[in-house]
N, C-alpha and C. Protein backbone atom coordinates (compact mmCIF):
# COMPACT_ATOMS: atom_id res chain seq x y z
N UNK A 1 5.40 4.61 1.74
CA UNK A 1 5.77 4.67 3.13
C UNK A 1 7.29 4.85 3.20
N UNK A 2 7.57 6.07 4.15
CA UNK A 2 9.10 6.14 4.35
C UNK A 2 9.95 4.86 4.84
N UNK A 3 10.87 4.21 4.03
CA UNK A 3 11.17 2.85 4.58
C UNK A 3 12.11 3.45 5.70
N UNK A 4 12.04 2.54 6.41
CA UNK A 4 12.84 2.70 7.92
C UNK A 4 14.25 3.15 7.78
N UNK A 5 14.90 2.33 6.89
CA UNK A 5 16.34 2.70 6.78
C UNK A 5 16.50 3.36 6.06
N UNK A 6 15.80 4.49 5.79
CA UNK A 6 15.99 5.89 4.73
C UNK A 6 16.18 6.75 5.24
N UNK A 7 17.62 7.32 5.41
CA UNK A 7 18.43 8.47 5.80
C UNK A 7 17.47 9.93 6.39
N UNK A 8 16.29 9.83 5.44
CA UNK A 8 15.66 11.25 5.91
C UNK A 8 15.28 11.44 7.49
N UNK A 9 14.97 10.06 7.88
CA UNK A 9 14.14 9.61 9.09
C UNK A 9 15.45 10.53 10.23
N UNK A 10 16.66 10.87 10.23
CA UNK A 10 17.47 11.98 10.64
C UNK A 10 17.37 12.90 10.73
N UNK A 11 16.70 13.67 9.40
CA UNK A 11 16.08 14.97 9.66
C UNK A 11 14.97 15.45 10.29
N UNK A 12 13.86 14.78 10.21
CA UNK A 12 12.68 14.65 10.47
C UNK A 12 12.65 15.37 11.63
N UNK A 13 11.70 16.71 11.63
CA UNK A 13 11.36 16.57 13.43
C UNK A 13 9.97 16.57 13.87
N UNK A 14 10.25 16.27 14.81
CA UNK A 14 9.18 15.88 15.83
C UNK A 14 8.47 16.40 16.65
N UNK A 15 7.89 16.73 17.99
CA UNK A 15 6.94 17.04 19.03
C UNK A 15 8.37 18.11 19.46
N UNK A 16 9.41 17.90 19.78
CA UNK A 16 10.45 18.86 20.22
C UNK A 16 10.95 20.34 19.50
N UNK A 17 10.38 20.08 17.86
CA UNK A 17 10.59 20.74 17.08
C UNK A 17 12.32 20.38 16.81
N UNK A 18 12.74 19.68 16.90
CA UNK A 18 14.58 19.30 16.51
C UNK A 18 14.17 17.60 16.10
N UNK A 19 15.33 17.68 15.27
CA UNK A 19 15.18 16.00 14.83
C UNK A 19 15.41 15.12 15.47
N UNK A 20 14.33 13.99 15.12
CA UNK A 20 14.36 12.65 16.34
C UNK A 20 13.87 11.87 14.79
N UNK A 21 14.72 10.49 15.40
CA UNK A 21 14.99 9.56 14.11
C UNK A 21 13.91 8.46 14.72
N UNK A 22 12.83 8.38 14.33
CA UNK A 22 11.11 7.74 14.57
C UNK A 22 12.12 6.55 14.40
N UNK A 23 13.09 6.08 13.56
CA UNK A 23 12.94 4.88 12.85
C UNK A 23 13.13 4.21 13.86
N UNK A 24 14.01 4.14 15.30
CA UNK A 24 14.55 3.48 15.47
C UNK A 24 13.87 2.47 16.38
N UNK A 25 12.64 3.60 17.56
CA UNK A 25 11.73 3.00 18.14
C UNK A 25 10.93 1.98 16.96
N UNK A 26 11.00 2.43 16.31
CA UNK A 26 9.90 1.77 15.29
C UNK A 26 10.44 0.48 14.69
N UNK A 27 11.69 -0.04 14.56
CA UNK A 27 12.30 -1.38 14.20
C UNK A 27 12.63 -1.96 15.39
N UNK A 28 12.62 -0.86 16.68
CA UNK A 28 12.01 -2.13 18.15
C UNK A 28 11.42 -2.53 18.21
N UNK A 29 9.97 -2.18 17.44
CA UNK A 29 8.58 -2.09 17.65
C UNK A 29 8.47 -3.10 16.88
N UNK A 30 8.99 -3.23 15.63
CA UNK A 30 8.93 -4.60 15.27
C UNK A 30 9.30 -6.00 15.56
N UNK A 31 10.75 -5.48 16.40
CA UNK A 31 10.70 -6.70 17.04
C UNK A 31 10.54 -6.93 18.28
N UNK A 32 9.18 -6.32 18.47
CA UNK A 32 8.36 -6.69 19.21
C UNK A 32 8.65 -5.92 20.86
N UNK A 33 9.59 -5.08 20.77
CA UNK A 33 10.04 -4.64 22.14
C UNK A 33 8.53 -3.41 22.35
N UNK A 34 8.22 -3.00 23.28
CA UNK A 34 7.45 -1.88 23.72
C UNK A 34 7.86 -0.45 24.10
N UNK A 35 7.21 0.28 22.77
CA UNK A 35 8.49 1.51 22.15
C UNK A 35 7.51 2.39 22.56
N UNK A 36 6.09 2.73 23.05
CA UNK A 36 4.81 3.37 23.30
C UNK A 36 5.28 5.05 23.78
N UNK A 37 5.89 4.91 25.01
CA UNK A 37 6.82 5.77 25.43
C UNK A 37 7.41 6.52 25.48
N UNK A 38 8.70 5.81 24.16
CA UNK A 38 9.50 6.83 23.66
C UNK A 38 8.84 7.75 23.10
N UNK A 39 7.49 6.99 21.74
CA UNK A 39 7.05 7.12 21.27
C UNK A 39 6.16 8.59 21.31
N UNK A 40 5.65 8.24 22.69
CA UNK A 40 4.83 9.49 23.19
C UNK A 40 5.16 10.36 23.90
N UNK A 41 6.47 10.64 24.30
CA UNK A 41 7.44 11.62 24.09
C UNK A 41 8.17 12.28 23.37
N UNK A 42 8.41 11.64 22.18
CA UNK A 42 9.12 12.75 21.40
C UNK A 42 7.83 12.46 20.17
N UNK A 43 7.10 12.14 19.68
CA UNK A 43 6.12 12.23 18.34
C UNK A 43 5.34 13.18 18.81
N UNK A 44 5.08 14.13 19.81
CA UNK A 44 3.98 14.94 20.32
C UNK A 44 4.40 14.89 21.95
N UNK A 45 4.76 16.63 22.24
CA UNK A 45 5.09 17.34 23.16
C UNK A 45 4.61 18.63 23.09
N UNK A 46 3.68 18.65 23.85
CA UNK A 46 2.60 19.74 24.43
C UNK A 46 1.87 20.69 23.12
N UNK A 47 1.30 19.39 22.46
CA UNK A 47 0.43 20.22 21.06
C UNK A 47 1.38 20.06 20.06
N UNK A 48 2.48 19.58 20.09
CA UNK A 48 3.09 20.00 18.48
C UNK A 48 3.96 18.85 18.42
N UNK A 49 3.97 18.73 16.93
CA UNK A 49 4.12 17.10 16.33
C UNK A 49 4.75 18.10 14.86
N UNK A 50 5.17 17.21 14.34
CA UNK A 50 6.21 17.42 13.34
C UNK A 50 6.21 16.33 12.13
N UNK A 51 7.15 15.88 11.16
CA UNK A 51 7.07 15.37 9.89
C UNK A 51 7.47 13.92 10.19
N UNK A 52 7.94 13.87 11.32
CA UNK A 52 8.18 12.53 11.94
C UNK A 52 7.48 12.33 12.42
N UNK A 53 6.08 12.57 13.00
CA UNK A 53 5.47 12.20 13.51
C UNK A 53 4.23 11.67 12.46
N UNK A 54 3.90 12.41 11.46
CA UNK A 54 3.20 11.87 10.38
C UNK A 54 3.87 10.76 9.62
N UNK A 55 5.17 10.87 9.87
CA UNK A 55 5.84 9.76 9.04
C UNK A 55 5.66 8.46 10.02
N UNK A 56 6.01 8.58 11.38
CA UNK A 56 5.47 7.33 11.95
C UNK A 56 4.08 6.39 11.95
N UNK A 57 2.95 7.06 11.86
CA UNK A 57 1.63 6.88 11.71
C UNK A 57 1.55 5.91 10.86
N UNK A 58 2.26 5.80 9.77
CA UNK A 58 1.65 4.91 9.04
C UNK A 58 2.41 3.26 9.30
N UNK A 59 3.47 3.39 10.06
CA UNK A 59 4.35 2.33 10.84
C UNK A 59 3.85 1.63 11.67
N UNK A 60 3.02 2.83 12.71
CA UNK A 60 2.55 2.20 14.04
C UNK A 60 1.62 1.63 13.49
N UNK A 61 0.64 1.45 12.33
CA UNK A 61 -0.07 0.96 12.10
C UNK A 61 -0.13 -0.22 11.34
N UNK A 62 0.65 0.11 10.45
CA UNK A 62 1.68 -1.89 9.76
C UNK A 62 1.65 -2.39 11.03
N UNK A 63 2.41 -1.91 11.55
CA UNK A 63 2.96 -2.85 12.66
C UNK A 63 1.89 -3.07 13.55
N UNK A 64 1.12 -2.88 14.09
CA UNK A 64 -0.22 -3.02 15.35
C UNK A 64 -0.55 -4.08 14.54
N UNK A 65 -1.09 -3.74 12.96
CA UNK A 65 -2.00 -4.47 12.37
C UNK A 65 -1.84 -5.98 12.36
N UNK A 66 -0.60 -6.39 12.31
CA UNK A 66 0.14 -7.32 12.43
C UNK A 66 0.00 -8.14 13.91
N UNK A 67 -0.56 -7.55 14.69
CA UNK A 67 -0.58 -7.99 16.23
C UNK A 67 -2.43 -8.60 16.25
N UNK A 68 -2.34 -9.57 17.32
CA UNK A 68 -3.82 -10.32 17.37
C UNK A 68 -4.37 -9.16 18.28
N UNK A 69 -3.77 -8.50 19.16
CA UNK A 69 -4.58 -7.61 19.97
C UNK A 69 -3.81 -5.80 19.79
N UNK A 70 -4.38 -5.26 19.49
CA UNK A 70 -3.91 -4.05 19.50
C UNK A 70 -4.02 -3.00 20.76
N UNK A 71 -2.84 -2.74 21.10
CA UNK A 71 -2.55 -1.54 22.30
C UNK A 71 -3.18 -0.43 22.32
N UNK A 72 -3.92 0.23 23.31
CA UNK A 72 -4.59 1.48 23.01
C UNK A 72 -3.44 2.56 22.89
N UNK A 73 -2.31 2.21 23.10
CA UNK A 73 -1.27 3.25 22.87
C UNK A 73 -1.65 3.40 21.16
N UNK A 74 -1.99 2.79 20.30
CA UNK A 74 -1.84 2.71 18.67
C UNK A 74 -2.66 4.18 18.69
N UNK A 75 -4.44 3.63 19.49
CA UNK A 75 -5.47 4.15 18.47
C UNK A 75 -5.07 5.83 19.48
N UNK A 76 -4.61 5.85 20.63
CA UNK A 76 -4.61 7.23 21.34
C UNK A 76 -3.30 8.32 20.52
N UNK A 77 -2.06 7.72 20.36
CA UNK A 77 -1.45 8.19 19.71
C UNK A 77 -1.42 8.94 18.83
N UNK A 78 -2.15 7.82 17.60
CA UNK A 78 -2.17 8.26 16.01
C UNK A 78 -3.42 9.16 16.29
N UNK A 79 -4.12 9.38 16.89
CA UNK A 79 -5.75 10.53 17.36
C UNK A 79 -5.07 11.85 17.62
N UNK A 80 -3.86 11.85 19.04
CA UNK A 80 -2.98 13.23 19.14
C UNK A 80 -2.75 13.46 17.76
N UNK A 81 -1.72 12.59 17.00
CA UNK A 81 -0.90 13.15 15.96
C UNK A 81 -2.10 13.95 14.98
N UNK A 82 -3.38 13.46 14.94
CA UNK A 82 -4.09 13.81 13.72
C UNK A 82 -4.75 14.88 14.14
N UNK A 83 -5.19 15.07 15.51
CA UNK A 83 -5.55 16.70 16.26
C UNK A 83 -4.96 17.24 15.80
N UNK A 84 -3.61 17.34 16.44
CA UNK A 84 -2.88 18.06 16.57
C UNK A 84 -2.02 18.75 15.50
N UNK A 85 -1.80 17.66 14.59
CA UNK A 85 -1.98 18.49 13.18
C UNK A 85 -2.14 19.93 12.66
N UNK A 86 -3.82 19.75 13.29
CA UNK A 86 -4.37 21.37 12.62
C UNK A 86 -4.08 22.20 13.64
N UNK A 87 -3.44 22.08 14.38
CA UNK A 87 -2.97 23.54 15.23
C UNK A 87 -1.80 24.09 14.82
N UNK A 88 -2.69 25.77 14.71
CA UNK A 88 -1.76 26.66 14.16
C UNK A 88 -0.58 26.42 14.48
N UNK A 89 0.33 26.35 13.63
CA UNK A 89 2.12 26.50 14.10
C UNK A 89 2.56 24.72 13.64
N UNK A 90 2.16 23.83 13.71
CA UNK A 90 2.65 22.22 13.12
C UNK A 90 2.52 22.36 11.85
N UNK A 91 3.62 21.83 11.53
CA UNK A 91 3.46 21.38 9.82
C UNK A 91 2.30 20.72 8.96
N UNK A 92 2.56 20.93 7.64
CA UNK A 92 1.19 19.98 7.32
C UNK A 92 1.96 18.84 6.69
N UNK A 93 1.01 17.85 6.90
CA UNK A 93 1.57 16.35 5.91
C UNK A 93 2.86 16.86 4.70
N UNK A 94 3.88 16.55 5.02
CA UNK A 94 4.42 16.67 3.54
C UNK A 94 4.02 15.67 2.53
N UNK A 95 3.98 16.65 1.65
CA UNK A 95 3.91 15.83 0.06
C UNK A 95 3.97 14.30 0.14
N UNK A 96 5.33 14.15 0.12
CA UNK A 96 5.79 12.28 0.38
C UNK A 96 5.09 11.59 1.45
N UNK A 97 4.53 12.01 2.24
CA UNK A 97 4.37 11.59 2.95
C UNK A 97 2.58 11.25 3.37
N UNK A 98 2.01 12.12 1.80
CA UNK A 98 0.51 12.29 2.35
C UNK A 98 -0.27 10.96 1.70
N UNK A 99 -0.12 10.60 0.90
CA UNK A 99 -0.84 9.02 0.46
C UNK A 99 -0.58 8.79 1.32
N UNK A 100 0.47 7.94 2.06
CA UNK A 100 0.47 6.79 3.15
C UNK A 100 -0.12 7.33 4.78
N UNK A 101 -0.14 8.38 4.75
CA UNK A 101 -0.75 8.53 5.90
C UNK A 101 -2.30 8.45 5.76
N UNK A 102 -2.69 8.71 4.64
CA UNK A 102 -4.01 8.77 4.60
C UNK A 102 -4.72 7.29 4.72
N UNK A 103 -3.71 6.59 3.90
CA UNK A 103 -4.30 5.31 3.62
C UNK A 103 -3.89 4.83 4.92
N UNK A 104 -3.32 4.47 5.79
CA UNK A 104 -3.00 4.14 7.11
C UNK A 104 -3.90 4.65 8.10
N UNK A 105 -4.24 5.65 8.35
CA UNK A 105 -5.85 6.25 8.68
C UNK A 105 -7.12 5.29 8.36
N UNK A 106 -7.12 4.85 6.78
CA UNK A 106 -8.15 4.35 6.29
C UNK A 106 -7.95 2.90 7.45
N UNK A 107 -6.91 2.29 7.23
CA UNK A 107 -6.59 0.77 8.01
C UNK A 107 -7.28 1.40 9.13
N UNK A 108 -6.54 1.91 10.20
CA UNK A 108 -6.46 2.14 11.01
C UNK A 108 -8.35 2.45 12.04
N UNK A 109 -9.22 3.45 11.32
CA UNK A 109 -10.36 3.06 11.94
C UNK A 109 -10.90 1.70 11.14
N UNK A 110 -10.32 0.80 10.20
CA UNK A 110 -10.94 -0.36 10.45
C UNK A 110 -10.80 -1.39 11.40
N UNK A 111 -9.05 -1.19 11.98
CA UNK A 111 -8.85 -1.44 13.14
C UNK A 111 -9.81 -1.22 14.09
N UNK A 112 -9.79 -0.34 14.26
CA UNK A 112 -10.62 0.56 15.57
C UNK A 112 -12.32 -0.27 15.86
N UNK A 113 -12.67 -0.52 14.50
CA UNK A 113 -13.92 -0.85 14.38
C UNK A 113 -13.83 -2.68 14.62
N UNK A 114 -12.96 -3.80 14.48
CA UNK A 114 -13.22 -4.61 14.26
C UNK A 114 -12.73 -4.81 15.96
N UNK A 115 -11.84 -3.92 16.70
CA UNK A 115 -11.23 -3.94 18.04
C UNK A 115 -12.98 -3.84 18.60
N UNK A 116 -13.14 -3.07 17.85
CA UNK A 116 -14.86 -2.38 18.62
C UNK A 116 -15.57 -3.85 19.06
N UNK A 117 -15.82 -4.17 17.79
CA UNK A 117 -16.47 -5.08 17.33
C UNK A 117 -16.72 -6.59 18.83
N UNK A 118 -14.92 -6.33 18.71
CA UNK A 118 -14.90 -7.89 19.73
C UNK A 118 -14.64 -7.45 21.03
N UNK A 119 -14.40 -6.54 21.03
CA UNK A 119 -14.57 -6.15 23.22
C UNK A 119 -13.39 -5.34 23.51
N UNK A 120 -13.25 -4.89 24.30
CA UNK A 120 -11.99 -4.05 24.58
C UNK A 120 -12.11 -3.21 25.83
N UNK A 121 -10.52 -2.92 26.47
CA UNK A 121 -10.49 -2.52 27.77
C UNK A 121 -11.14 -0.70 27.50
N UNK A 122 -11.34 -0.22 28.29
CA UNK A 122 -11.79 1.32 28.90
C UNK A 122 -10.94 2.26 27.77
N UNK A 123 -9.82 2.03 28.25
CA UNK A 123 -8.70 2.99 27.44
C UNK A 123 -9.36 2.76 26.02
N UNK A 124 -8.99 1.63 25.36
CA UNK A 124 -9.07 1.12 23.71
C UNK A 124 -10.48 1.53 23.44
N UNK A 125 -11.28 1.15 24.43
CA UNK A 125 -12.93 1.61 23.90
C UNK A 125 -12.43 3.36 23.45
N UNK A 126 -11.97 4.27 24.47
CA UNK A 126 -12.21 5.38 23.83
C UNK A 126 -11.13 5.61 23.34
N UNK A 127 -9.81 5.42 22.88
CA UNK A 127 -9.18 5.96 21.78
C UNK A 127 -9.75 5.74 20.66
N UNK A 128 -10.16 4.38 20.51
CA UNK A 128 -10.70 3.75 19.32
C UNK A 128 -11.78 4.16 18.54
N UNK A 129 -13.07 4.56 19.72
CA UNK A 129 -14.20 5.85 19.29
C UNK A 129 -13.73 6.63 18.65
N UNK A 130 -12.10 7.67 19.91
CA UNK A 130 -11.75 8.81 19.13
C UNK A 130 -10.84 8.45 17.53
N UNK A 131 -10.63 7.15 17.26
CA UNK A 131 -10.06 6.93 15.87
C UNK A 131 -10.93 7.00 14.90
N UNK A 132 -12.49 6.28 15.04
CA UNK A 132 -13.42 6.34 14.30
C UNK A 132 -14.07 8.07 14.06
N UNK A 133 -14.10 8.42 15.48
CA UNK A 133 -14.49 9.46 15.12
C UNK A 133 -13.86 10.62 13.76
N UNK A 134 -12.22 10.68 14.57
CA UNK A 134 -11.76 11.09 13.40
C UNK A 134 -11.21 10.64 11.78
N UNK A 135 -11.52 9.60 11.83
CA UNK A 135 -11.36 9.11 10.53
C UNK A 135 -12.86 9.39 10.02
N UNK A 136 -13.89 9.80 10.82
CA UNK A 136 -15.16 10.56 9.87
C UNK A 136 -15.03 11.56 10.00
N UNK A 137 -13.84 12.09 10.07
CA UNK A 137 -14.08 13.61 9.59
C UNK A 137 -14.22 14.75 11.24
N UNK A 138 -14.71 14.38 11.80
CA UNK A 138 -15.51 15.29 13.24
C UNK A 138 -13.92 15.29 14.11
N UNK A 139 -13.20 16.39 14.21
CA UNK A 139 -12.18 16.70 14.99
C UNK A 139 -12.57 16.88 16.44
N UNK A 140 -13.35 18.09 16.29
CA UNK A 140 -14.48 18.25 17.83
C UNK A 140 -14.53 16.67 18.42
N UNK A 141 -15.10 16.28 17.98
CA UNK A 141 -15.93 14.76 18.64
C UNK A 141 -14.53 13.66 18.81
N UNK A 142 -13.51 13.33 17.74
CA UNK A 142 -12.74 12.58 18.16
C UNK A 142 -11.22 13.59 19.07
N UNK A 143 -11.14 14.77 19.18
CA UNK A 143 -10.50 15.57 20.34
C UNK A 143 -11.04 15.24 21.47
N UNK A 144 -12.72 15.07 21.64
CA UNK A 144 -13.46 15.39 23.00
C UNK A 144 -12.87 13.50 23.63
N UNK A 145 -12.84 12.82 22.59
CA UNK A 145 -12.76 11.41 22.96
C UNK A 145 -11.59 10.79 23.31
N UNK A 146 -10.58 11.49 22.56
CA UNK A 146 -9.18 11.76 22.79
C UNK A 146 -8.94 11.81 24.31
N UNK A 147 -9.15 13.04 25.00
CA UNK A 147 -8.65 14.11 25.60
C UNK A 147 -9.50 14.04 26.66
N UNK A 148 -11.45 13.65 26.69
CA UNK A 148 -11.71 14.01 27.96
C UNK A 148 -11.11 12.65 29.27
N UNK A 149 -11.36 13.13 30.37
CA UNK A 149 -10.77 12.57 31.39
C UNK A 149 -12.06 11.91 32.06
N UNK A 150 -11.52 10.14 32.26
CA UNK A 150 -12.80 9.57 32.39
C UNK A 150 -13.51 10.25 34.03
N UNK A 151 -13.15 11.02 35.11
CA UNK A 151 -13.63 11.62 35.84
C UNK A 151 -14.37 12.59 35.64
N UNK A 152 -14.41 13.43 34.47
CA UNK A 152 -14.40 14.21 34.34
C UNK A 152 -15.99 14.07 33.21
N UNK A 153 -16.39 12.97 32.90
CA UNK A 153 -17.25 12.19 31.91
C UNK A 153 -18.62 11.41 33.57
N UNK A 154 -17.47 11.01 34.05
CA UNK A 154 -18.50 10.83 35.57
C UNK A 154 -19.16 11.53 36.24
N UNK A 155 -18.53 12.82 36.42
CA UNK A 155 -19.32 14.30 36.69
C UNK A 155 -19.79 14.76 36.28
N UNK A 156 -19.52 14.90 35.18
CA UNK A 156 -21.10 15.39 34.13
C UNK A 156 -22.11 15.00 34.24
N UNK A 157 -21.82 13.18 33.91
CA UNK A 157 -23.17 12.46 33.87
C UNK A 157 -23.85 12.31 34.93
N UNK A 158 -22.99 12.28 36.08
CA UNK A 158 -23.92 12.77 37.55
C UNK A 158 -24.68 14.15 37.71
N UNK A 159 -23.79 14.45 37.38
CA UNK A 159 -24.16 16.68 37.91
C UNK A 159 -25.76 16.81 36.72
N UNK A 160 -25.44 16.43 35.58
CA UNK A 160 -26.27 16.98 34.65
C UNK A 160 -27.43 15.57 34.30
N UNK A 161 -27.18 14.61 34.30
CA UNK A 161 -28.05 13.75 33.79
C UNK A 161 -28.85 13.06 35.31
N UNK A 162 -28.30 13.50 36.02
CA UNK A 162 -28.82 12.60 37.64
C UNK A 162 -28.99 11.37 37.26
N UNK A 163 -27.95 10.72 36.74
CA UNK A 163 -27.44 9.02 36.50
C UNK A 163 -27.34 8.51 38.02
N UNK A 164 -26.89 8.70 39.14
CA UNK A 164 -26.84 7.98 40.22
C UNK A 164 -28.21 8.45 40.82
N UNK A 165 -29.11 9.36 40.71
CA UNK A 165 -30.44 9.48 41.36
C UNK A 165 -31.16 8.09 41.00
N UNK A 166 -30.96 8.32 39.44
CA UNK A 166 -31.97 7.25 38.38
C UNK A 166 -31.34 6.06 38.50
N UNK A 167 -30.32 5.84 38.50
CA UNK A 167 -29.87 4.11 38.28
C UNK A 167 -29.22 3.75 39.29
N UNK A 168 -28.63 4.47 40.64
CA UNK A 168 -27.98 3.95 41.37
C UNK A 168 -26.58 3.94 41.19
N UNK A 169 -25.90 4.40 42.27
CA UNK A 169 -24.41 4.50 41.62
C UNK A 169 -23.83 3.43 40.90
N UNK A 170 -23.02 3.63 39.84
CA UNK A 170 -23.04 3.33 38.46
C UNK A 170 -20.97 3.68 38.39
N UNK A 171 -20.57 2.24 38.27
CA UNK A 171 -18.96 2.22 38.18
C UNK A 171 -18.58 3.24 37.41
């Protein structure tokens, strides 16, 4: 794992395509300030994410792991960064950087699964799906979980399944 105070974290770029230094939100983040924000502004800006942004992934996830309740900012985040990835034009994992992301992935839908496990708000239910999902592999399925819009999941299931004919309108 890129340690925080390692000079490269300068070069690194990000969602802007120009360098943004991950580290710094990220030793707020440890102490405990709420960096989500910054975070999701410059690690991923409109499809494209960068070497800092793979380099953070495996941070946000030390660090969450460390917390009794985890933020759905963690599992929605690190889901963009790993979409978004495979679109043409983003970098791929560098070298240094590809063990720890992988293995931080691995944590990370166990997170997802043990969050599952004990209950969780709307948001966390579906980033967390979309973490599991993509930590099995299915981009399709954890993008769709990512990304769809819970209105947009209500209309369907009305328009196409006649859920409010059959059960009565349904929150």
């Amino acid at each position: 794992m890129l340690p925080l105070q390692d000079p490269r974290w300068h070069q690194l770029q990000a969602g802007y395509k120009v360098p943004y230094d991950a580290s710094v939100p990220l030793r707020h983040m440890e102490a405990g300030i709420n960096v989500w924000k910054e975070l999701w502004e410059e690690l991923h800006h409109q499809g494209d994410v960068g070497e800092a942004s793979y380099a953070a992934v495996p941070h946000m996830v030390r660090i969450s792991a460390a917390t009794p309740v985890r933020d759905w900012n963690l599992y929605a985040l690190a889901a963009t960064i790993e979409i978004e990835r495979h679109r043409r034009g983003n970098p791929p994992i560098p070298d240094w950087a590809e063990t720890d992301y992988r293995q931080a992935w691995h944590e990370l839908v166990r997170l997802a699964l043990a969050d599952l496990a004990l209950g969780c708000d709307a948001l966390t239910l579906r980033a967390a799906l979309s973490v599991v999902a993509l930590g099995r592999e299915d981009l399709k399925l954890g993008a769709l979980l990512n990304y769809v819009d819970t209105d947009e999941v209500s209309n369907y299931v009305e328009e196409h399944l006649a859920w409010s004919e059959l059960y009565g309108q349904v929150g």
